[in-house]
Protein backbone atom coordinates (compact mmCIF):
# COMPACT_ATOMS: atom_id res chain seq x y z
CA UNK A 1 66.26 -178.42 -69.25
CA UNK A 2 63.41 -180.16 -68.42
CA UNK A 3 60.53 -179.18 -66.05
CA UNK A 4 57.84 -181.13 -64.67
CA UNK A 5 54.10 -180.42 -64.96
CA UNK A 6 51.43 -181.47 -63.02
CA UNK A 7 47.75 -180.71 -63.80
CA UNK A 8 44.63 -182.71 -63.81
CA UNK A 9 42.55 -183.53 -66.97
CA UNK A 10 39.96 -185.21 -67.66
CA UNK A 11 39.63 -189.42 -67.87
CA UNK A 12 38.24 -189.35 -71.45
CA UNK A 13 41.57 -186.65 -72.35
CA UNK A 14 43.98 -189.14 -70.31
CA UNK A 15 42.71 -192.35 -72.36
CA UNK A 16 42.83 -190.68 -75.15
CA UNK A 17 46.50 -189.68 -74.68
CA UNK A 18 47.23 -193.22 -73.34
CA UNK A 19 45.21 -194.65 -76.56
CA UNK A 20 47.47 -192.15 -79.15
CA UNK A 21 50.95 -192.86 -77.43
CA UNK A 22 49.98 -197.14 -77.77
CA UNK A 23 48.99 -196.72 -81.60
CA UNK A 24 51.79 -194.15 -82.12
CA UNK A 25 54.75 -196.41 -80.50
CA UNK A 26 55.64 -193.38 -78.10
CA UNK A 27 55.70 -191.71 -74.41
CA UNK A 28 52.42 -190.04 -72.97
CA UNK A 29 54.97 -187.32 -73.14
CA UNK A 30 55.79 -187.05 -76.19
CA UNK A 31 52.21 -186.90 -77.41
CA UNK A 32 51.65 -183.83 -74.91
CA UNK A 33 54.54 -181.78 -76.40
CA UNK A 34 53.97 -182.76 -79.81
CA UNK A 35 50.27 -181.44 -79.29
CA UNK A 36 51.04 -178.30 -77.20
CA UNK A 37 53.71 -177.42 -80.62
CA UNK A 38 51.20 -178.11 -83.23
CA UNK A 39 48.27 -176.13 -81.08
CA UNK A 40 51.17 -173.34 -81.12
CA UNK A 41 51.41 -173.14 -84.68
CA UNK A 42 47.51 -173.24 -85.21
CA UNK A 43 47.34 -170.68 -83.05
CA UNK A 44 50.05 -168.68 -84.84
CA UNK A 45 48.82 -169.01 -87.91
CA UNK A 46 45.65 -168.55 -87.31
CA UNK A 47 46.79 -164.86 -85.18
CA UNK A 48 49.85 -163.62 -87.71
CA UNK A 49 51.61 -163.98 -84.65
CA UNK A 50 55.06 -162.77 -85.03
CA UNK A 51 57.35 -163.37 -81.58
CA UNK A 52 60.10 -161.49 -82.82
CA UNK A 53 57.43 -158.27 -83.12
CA UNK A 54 55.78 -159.49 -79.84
CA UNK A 55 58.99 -159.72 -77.90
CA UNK A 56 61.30 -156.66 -79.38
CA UNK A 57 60.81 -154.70 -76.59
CA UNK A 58 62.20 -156.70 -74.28
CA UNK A 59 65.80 -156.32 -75.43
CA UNK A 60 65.34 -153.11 -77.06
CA UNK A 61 67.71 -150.96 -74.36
CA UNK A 62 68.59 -147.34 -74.16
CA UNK A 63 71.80 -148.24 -73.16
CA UNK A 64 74.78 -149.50 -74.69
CA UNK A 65 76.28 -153.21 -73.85
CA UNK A 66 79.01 -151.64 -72.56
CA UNK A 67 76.98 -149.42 -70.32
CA UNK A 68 74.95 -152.34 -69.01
CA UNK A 69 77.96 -154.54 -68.16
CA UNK A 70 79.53 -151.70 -66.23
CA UNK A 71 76.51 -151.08 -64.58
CA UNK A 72 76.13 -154.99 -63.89
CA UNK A 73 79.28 -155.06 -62.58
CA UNK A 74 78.95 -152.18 -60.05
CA UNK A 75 75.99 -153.88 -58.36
CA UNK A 76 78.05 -157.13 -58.39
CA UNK A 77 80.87 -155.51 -56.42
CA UNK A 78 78.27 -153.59 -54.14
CA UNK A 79 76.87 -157.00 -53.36
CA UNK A 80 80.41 -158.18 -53.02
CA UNK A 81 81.58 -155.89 -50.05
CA UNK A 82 78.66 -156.23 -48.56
CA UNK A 83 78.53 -159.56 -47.82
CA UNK A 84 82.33 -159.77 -46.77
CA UNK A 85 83.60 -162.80 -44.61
C-alpha cells in the first residue's frame, strides 16, 4: 500500500532530486525511496543494527496462540452483543 508524504525541503534538495530523476530516466519518487533505502542501510551498517533483535519483544507473548485467539474472540463477541440491532 502506498501512502503519501508531504514535507517541505529545500529548493537546492528539490533540483537536485529533479536533476537525478532527468539523468537517471526515473520518477522524483523513485529517487526518494531509493535514497531513504540506501540511507537505511548506511545507517545499519554503520549501527550493527539488527531489527529482528530490535523488534523481538514485540511478539514475544506470555501467552499461547491459542490463548490469544480465545481471548480475541471473547472481546469480539462482547463487542458483538453490545452493539445489537
Amino acid at each position: 500500500m502506498e501512502k503519501i508524504l508531504s514535507t517541505r525541503i529545500d529548493e537546492a534538495v528539490y533540483h537536485l532530486i529533479t536533476s537525478l530523476s532527468v539523468r537517471m530516466h526515473t520518477s522524483k519518487k523513485a529517487i526518494i525511496e531509493e535514497s531513504v533505502k540506501l540511507l537505511n542501510r548506511y545507517y545499519e551498517e554503520e549501527h550493527e543494527t539488527d531489527i529482528l533483535a530490535e523488534t523481538s519483544g514485540v511478539w514475544n507473548r506470555n501467552e499461547s496462540p491459542a490463548e490469544t485467539v480465545a481471548e480475541i474472540r471473547s472481546e469480539f463477541n462482547l463487542d458483538l452483543e453490545r452493539n445489537k440491532l
